[in-house]
C-alpha atoms as a PDB file:
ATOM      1  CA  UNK A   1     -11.828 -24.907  20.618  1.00  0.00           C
ATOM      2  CA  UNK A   2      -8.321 -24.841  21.122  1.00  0.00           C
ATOM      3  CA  UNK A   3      -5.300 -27.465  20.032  1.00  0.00           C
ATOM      4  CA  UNK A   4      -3.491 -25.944  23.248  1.00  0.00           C
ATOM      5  CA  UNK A   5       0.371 -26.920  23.283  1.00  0.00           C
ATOM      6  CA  UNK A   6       0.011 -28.156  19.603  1.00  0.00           C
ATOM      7  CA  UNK A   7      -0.811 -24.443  18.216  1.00  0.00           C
ATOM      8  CA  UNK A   8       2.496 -23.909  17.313  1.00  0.00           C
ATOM      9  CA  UNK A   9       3.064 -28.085  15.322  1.00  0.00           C
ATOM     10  CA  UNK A  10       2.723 -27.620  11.374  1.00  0.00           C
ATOM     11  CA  UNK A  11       3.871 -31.652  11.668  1.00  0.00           C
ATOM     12  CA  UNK A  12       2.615 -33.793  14.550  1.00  0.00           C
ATOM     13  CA  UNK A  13       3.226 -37.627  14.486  1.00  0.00           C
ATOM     14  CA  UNK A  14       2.915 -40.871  16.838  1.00  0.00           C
ATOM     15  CA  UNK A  15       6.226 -42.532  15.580  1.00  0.00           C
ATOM     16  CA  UNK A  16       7.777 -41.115  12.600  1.00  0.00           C
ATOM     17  CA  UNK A  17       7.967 -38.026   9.962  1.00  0.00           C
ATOM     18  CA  UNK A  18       9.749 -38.871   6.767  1.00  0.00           C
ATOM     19  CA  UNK A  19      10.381 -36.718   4.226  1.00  0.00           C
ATOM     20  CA  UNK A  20      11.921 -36.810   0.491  1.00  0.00           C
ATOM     21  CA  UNK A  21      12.869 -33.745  -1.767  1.00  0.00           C
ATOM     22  CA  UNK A  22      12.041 -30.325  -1.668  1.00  0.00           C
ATOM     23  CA  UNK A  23       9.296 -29.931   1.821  1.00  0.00           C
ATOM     24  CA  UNK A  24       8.831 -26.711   3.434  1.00  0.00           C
ATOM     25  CA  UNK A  25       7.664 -27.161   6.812  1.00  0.00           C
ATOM     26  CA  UNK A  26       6.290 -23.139   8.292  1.00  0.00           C
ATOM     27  CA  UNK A  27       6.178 -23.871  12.088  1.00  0.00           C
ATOM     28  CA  UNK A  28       7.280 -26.671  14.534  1.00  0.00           C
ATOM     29  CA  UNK A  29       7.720 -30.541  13.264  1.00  0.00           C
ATOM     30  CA  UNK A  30       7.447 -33.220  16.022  1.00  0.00           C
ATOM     31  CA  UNK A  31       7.338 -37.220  17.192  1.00  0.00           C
ATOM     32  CA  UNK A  32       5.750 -38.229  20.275  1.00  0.00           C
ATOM     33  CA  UNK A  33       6.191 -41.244  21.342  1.00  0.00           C
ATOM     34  CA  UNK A  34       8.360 -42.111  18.605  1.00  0.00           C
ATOM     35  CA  UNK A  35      11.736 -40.172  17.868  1.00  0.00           C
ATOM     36  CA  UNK A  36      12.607 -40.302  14.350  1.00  0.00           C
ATOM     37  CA  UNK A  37      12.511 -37.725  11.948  1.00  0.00           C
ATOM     38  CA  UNK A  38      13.894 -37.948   8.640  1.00  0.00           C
ATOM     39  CA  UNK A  39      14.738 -35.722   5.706  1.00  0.00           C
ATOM     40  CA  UNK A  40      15.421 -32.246   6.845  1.00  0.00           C
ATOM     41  CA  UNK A  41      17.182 -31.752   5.504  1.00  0.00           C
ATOM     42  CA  UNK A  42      16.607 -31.552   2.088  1.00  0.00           C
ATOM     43  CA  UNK A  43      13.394 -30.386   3.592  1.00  0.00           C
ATOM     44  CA  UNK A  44      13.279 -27.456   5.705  1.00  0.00           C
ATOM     45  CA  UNK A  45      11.476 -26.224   9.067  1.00  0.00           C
ATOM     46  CA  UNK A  46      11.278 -22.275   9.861  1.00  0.00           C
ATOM     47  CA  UNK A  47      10.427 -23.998  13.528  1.00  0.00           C
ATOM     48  CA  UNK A  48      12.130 -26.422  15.913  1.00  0.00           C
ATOM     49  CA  UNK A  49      12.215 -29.846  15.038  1.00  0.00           C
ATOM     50  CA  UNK A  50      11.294 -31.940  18.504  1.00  0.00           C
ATOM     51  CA  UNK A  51      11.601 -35.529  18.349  1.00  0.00           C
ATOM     52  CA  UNK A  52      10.271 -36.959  21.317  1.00  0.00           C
ATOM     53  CA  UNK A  53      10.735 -34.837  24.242  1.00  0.00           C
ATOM     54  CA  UNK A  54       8.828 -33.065  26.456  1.00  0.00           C
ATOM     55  CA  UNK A  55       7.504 -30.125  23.825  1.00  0.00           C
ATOM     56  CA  UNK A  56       5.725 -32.871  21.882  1.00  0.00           C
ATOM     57  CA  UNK A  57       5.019 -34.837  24.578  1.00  0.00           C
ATOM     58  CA  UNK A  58       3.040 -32.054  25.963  1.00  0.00           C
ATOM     59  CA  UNK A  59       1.586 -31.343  22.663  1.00  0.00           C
ATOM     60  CA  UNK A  60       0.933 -34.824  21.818  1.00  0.00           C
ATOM     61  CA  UNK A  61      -1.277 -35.038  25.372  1.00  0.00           C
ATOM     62  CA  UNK A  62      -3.309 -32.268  23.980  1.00  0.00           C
ATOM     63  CA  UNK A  63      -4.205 -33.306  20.795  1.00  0.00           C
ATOM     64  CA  UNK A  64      -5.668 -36.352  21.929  1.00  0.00           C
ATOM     65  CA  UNK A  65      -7.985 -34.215  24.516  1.00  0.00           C
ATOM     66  CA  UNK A  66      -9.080 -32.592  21.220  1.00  0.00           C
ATOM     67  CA  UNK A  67      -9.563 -36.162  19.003  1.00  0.00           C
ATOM     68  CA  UNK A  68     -11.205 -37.655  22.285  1.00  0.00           C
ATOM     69  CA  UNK A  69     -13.499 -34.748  22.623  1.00  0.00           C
ATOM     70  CA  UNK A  70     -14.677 -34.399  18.622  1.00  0.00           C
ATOM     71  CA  UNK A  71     -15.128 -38.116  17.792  1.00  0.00           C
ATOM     72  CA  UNK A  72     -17.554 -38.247  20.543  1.00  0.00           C
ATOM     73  CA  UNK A  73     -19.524 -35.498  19.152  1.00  0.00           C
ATOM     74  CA  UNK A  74     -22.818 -36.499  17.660  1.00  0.00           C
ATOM     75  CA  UNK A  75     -22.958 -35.639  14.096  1.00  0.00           C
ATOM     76  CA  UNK A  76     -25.625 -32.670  13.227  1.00  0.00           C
ATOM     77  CA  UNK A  77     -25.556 -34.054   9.774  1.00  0.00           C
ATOM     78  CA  UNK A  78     -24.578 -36.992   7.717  1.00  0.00           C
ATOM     79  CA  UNK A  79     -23.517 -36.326   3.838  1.00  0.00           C
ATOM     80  CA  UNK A  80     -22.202 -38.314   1.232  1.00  0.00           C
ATOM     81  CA  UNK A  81     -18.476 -39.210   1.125  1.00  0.00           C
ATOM     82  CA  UNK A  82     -17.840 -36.810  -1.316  1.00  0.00           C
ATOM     83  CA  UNK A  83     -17.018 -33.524  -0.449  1.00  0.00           C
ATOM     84  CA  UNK A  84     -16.084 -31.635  -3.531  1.00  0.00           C
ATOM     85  CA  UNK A  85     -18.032 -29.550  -5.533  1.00  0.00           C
ATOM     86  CA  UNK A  86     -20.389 -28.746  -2.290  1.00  0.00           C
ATOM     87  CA  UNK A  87     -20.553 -25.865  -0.051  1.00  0.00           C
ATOM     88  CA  UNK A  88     -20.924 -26.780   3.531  1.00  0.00           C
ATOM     89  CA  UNK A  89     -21.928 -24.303   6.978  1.00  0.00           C
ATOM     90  CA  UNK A  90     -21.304 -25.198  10.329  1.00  0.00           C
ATOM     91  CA  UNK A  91     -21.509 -27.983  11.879  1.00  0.00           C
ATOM     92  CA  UNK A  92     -20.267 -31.742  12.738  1.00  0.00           C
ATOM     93  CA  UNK A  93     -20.277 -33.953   9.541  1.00  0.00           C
ATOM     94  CA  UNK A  94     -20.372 -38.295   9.095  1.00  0.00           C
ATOM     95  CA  UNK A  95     -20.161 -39.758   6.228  1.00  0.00           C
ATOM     96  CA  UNK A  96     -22.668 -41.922   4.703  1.00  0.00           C
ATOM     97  CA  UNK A  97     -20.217 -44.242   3.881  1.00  0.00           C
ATOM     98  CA  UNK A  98     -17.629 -43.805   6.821  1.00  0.00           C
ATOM     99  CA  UNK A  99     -14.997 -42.197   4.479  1.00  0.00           C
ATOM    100  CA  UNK A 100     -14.578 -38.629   2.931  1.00  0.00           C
ATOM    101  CA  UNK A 101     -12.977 -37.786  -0.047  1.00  0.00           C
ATOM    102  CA  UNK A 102     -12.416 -34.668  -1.807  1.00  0.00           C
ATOM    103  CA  UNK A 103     -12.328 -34.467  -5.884  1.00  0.00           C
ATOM    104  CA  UNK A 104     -12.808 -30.502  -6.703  1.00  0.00           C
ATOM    105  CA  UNK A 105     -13.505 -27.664  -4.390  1.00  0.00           C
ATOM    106  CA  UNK A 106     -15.167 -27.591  -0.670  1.00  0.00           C
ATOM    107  CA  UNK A 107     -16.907 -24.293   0.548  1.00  0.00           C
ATOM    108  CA  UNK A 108     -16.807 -24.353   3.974  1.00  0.00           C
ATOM    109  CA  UNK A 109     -19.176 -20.985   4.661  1.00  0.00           C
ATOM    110  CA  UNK A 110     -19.277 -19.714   8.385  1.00  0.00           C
ATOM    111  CA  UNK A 111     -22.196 -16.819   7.220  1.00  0.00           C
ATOM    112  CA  UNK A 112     -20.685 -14.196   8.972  1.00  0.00           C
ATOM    113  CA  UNK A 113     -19.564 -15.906  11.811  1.00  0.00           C
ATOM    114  CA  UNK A 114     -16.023 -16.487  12.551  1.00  0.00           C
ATOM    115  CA  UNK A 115     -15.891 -18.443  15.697  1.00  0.00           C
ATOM    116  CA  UNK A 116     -18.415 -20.952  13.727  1.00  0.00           C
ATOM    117  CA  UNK A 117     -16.865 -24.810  14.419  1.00  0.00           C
ATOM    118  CA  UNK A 118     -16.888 -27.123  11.555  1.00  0.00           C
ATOM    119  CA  UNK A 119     -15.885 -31.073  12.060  1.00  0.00           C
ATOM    120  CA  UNK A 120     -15.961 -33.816   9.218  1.00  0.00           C
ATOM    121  CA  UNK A 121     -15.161 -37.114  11.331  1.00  0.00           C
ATOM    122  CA  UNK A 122     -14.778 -40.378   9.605  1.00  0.00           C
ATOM    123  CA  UNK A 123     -12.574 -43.615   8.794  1.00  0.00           C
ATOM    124  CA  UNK A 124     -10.183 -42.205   6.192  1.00  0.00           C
ATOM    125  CA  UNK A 125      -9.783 -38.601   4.083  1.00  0.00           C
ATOM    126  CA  UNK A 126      -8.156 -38.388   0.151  1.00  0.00           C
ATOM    127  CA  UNK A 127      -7.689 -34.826  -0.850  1.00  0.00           C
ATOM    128  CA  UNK A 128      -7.583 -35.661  -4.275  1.00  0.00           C
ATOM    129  CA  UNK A 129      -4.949 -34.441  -6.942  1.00  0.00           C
ATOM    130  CA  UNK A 130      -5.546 -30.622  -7.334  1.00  0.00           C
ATOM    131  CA  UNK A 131      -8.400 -30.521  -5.061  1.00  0.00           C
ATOM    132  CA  UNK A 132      -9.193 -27.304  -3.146  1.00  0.00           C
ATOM    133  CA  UNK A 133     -10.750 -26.170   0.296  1.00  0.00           C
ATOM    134  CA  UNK A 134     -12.038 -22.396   0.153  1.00  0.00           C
ATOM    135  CA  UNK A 135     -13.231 -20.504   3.321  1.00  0.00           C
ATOM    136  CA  UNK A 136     -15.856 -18.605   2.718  1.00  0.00           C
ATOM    137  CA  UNK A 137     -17.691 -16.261   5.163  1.00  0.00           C
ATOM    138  CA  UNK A 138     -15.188 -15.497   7.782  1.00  0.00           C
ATOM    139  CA  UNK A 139     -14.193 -19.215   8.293  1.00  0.00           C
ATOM    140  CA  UNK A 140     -11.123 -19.498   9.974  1.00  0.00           C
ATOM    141  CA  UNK A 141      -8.583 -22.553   9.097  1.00  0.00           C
ATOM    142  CA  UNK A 142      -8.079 -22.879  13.250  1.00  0.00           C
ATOM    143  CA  UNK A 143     -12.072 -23.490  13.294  1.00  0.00           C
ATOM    144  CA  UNK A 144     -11.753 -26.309  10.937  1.00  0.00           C
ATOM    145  CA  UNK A 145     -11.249 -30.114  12.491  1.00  0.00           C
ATOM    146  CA  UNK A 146     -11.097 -33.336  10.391  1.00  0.00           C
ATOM    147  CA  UNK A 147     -10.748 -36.531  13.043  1.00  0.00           C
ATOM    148  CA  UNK A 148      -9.938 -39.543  10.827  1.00  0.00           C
ATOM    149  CA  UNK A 149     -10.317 -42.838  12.900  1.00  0.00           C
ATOM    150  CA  UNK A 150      -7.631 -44.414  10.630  1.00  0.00           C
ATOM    151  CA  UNK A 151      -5.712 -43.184   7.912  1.00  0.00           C
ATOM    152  CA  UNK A 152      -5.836 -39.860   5.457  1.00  0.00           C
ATOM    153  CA  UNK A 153      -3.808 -38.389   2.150  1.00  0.00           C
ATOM    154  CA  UNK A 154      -3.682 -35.413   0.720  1.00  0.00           C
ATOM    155  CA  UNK A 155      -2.543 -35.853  -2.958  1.00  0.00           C
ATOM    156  CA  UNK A 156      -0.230 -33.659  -5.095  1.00  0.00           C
ATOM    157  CA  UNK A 157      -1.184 -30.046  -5.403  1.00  0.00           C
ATOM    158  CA  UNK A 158      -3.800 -30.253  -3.332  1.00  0.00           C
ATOM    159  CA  UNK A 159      -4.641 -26.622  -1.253  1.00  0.00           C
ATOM    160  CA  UNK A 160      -5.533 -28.593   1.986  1.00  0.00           C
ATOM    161  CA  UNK A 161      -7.083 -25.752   4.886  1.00  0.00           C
ATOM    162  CA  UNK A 162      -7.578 -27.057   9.066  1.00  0.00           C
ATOM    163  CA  UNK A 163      -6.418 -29.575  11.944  1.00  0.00           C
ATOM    164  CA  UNK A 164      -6.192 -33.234  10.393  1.00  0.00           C
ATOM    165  CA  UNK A 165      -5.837 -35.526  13.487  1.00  0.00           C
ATOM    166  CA  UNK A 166      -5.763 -39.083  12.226  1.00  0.00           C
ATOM    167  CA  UNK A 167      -5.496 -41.779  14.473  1.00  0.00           C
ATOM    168  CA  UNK A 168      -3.022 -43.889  12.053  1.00  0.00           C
ATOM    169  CA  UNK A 169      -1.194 -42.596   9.182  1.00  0.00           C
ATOM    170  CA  UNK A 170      -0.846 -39.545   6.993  1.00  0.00           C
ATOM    171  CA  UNK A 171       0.137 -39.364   3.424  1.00  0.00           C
ATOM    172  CA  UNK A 172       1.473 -36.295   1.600  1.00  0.00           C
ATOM    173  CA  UNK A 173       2.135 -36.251  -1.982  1.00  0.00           C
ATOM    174  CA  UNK A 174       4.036 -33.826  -4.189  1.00  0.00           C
ATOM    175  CA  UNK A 175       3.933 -30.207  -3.636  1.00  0.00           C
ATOM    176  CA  UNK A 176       0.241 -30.584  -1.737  1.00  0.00           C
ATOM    177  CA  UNK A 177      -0.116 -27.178   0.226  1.00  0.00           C
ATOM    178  CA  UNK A 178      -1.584 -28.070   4.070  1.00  0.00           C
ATOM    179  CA  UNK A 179      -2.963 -24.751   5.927  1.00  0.00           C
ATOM    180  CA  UNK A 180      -3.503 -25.705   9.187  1.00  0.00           C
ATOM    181  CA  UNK A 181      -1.671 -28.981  10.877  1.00  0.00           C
ATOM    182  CA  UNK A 182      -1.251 -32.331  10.188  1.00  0.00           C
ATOM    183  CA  UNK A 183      -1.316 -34.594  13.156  1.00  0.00           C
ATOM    184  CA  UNK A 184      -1.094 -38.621  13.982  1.00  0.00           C
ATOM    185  CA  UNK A 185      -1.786 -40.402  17.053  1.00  0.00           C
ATOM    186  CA  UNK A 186       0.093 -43.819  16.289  1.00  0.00           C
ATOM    187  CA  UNK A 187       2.089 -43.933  13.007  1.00  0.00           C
ATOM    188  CA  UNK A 188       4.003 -41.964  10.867  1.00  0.00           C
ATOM    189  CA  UNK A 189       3.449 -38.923   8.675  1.00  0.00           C
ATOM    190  CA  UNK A 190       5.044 -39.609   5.272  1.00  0.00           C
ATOM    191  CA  UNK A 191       5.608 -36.703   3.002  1.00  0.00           C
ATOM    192  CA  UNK A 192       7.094 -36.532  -0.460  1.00  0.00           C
ATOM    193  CA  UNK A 193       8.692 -33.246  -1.948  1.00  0.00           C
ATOM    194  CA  UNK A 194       9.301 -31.357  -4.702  1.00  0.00           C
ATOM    195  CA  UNK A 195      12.607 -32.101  -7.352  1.00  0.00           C
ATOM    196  CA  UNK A 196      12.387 -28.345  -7.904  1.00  0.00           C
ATOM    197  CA  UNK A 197      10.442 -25.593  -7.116  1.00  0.00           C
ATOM    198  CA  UNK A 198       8.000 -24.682  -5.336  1.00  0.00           C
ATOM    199  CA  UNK A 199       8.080 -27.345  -2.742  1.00  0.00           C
ATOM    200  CA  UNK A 200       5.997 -29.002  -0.850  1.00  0.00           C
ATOM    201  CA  UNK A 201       4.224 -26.587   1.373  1.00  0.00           C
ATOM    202  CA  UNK A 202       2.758 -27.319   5.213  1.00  0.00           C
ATOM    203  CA  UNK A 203       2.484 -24.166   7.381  1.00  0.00           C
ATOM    204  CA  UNK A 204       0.315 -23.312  10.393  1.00  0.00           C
ATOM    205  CA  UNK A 205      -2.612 -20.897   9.522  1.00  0.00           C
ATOM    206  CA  UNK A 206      -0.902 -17.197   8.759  1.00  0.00           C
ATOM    207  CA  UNK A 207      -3.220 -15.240   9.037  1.00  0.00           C
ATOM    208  CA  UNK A 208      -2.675 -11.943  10.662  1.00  0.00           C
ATOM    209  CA  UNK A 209      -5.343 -11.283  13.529  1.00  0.00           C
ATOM    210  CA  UNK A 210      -7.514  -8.071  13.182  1.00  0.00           C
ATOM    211  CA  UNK A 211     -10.085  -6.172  15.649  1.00  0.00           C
ATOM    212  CA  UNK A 212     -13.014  -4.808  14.295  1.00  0.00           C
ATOM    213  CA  UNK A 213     -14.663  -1.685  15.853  1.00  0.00           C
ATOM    214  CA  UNK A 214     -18.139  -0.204  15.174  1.00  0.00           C
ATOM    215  CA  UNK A 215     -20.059   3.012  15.832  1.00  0.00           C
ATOM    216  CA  UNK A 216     -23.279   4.783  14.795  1.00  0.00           C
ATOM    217  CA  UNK A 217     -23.832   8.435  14.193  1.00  0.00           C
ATOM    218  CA  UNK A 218     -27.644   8.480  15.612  1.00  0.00           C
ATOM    219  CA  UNK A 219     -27.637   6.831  19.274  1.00  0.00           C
ATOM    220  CA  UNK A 220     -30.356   7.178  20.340  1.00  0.00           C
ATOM    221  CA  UNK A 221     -32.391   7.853  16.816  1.00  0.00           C
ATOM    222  CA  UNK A 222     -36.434   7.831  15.812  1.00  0.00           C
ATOM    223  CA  UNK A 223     -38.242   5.245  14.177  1.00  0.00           C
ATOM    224  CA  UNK A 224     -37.871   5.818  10.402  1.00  0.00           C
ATOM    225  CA  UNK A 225     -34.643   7.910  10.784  1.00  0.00           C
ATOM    226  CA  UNK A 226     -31.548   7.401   8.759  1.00  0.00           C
ATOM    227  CA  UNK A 227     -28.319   5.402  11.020  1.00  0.00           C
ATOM    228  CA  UNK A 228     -24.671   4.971   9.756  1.00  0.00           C
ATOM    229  CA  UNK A 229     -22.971   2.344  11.027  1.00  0.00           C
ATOM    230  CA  UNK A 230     -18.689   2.883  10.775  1.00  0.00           C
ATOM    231  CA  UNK A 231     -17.128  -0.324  11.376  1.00  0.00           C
ATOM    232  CA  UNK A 232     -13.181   0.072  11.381  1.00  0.00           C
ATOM    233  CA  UNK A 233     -10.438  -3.078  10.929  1.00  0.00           C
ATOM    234  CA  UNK A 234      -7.483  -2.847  12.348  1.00  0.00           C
ATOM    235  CA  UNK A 235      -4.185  -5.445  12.404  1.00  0.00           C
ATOM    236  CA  UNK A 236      -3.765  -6.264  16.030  1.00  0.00           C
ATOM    237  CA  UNK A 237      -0.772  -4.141  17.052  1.00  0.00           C
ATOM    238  CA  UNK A 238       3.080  -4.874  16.041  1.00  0.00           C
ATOM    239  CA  UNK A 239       1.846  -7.295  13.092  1.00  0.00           C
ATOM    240  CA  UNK A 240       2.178  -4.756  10.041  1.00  0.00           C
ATOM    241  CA  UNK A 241       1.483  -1.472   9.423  1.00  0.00           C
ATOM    242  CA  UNK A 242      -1.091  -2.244   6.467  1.00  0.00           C
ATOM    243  CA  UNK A 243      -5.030  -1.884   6.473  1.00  0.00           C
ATOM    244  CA  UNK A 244      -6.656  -4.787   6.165  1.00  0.00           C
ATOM    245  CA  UNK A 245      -9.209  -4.766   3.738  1.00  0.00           C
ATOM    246  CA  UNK A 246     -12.351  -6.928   2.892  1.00  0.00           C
ATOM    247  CA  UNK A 247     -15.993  -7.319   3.248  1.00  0.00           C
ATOM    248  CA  UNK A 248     -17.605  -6.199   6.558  1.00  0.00           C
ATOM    249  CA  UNK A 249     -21.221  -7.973   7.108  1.00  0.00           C
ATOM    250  CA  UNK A 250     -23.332  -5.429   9.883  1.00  0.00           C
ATOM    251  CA  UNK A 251     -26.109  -7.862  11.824  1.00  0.00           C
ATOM    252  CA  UNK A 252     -29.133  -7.144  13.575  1.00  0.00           C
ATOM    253  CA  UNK A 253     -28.509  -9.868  16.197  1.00  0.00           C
ATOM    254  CA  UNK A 254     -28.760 -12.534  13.722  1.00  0.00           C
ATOM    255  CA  UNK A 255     -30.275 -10.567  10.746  1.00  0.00           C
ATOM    256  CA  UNK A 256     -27.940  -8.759   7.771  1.00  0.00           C
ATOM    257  CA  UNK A 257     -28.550  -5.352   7.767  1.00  0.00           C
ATOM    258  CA  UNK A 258     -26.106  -5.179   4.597  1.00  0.00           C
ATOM    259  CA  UNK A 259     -22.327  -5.617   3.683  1.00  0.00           C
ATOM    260  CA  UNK A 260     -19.860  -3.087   3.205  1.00  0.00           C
ATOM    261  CA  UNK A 261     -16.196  -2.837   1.408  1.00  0.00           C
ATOM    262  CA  UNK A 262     -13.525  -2.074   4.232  1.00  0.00           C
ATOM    263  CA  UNK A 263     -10.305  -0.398   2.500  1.00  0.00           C
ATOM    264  CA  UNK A 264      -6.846   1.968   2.982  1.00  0.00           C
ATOM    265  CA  UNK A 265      -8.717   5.439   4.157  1.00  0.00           C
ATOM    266  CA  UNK A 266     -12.460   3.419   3.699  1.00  0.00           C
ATOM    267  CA  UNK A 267     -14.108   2.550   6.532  1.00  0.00           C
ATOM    268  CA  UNK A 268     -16.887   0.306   5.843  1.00  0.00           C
ATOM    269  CA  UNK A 269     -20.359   2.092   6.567  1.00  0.00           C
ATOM    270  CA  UNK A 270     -24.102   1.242   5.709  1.00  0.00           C
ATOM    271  CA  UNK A 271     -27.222   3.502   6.213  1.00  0.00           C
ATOM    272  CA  UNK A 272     -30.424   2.052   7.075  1.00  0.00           C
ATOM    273  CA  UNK A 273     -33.866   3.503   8.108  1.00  0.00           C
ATOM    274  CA  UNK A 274     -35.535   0.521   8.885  1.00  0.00           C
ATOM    275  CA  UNK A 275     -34.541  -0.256  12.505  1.00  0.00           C
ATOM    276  CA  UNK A 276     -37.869  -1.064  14.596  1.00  0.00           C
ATOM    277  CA  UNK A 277     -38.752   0.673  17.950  1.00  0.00           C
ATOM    278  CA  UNK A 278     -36.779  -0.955  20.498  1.00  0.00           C
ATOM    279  CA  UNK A 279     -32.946  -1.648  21.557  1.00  0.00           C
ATOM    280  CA  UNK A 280     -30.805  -3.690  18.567  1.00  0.00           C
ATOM    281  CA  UNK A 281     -27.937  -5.297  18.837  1.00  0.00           C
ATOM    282  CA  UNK A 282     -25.786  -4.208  16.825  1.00  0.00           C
ATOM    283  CA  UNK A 283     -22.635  -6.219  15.382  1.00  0.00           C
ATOM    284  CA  UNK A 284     -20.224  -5.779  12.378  1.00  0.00           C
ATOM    285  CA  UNK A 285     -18.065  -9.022  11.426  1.00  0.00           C
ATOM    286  CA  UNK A 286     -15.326  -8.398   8.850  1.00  0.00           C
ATOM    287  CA  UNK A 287     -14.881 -11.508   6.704  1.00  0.00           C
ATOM    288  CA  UNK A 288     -10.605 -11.359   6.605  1.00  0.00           C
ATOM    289  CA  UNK A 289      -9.326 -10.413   3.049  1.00  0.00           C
ATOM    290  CA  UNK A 290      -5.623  -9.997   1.617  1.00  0.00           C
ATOM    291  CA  UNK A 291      -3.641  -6.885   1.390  1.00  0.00           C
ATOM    292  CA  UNK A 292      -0.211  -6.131  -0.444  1.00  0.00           C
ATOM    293  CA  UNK A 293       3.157  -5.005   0.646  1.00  0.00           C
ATOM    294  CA  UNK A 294       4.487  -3.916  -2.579  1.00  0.00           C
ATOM    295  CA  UNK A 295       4.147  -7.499  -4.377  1.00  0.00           C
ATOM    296  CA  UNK A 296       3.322  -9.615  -0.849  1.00  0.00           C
ATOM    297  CA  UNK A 297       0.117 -10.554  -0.156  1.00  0.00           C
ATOM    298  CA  UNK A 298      -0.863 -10.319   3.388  1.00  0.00           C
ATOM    299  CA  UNK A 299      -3.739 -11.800   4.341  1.00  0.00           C
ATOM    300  CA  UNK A 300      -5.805 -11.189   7.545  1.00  0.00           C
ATOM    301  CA  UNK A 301      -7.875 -12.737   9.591  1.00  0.00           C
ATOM    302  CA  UNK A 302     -11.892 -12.298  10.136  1.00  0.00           C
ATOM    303  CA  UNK A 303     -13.112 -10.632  13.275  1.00  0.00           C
ATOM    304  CA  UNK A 304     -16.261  -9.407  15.017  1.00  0.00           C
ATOM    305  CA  UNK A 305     -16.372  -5.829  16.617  1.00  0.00           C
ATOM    306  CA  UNK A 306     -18.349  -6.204  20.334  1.00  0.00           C
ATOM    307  CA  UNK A 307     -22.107  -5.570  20.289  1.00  0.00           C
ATOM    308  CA  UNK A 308     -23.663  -2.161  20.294  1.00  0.00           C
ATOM    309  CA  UNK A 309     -26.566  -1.080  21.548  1.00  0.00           C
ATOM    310  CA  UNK A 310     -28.631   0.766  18.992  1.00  0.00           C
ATOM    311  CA  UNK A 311     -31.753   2.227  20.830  1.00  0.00           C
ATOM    312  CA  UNK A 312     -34.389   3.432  18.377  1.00  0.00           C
ATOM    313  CA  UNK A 313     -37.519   5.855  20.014  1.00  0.00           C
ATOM    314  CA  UNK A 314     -40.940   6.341  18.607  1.00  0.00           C
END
């Protein structure tokens, strides 16, 4: 699914975006219908700062297509309101009670699948003080949706990951850290900063994107012969010059044949002699992971190489 004309929004809101203190905005901050943005500074925006014209507008019109869309998605499952201390896989999520709430740390786990969708819809959202949301799997922050039919907070340091549309208002305390975007329909988006550092902290996902290529070494092979499988991740071109590293998972169609370390001069390889008589389908999915420049972590994103064709004879 994509947010469209929004992709580039950190800070989305229906009338207003006030800010106190120390805020560090990573990406575009926006009104639409409403025009008034206050605060920035002391807060600061590496993006443009539109407050009510066409940009948001445009953006605005696309993020209710997406709220429309999700909140009239049947639920696959409905869990209790709280979401900490779980670990959850795909799918759309209700709440028992109509609310979520987050106390401790969500696993969101896309098992080796990164253009898995997840969606927690409900009434109203508190990230609670110092809670966490981990992406496990190859989950990707951009595949992550929370539609809130009213009103949601994300409480101070709380590590905060996907879209949050809410149809009313949004609430961000003290130096909360929001990976993804924050978005309103109708009211305002209120955020309170830092008196020293580090500041509060909302940036679109940074992830750098990555390509994943695989090969074998025995195509076509025998039944009960020995296959490598090379998979090899890449940064898309221009981003860096750095090797991404992390997990690779190699899949059978939807079987795991076995997971590999991908690293600077180490592709990731398995060996298996196991493969049936027959044509397999062949896929390896590297799970994003964080390099360094010097002392900067760079982190990359997951990706899946294209199928191959593995044809094993009698």
């Amino acid at each position: 699914m994509s947010i469209g004309d929004a992709a580039p929004f950190a800070v989305l809101a229906g009338s207003a975006v006030t800010n106190t203190d120390l805020t560090r905005v990573i990406g575009d901050l926006g009104t639409s219908p409403g025009s008034s943005v206050t605060g920035f500074p002391p807060g600061t925006v590496t993006g443009k700062i539109h407050a009510g014209d066409s940009t948001a507008a445009n953006a605005k019109s696309d993020v209710v297509t997406v709220y429309n869309d999700l909140s009239a998605r049947a639920p696959d499952a409905t869990v209790p309101a709280e979401l900490g201390n779980t670990t959850k896989t795909p799918g759309v999520y209700a709440s028992t009670t109509g609310n979520f709430q987050i106390n401790g740390t969500l696993v969101l786990d896309a098992q080796a699948n990164p253009d898995s969708l997840f969606v927690f819809k409900a009434a109203t959202l508190t990230a609670a003080r110092s809670s966490t949301i981990t992406l496990a799997g190859g989950a990707k922050a951009e595949n992550l949706y929370w539609v809130i039919s009213d009103s949601a907070t994300l409480d101070t340091f709380t590590t905060f990951r996907g879209d949050l549309i809410a149809a009313n208002a949004i609430t961000v305390n003290s130096r909360a850290n929001s990976i993804g975007r924050l978005f309103t329909l109708n009211k305002a988006i209120t955020i309170t900063g830092a008196t020293s550092q580090p500041p509060t902290l909302l940036q679109v996902p940074d992830d750098l994107p990555t390509t994943t290529t695989l090969s074998s070494d025995n195509n076509p092979s025998h039944a009960g012969e020995p296959v490598t499988f090379t998979a090899t991740v890449n940064a898309v071109d221009g981003t860096t010059t750095l090797v991404p590293q992390g997990n690779v998972v190699f899949k059978d169609g939807g079987t795991v044949l076995g997971t590999a370390f991908h690293g600077e001069n180490q592709p990731a390889t398995i060996t298996t002699s196991n493969l049936s008589t027959g044509q397999h389908h062949i896929t390896a999915v590297y799970l994003g992971g964080t390099s360094f420049n010097n002392e900067e972590p760079i982190h990359f994103a997951p990706s899946s190489s294209p199928s191959l064709t593995q044809t094993v004879n009698p």
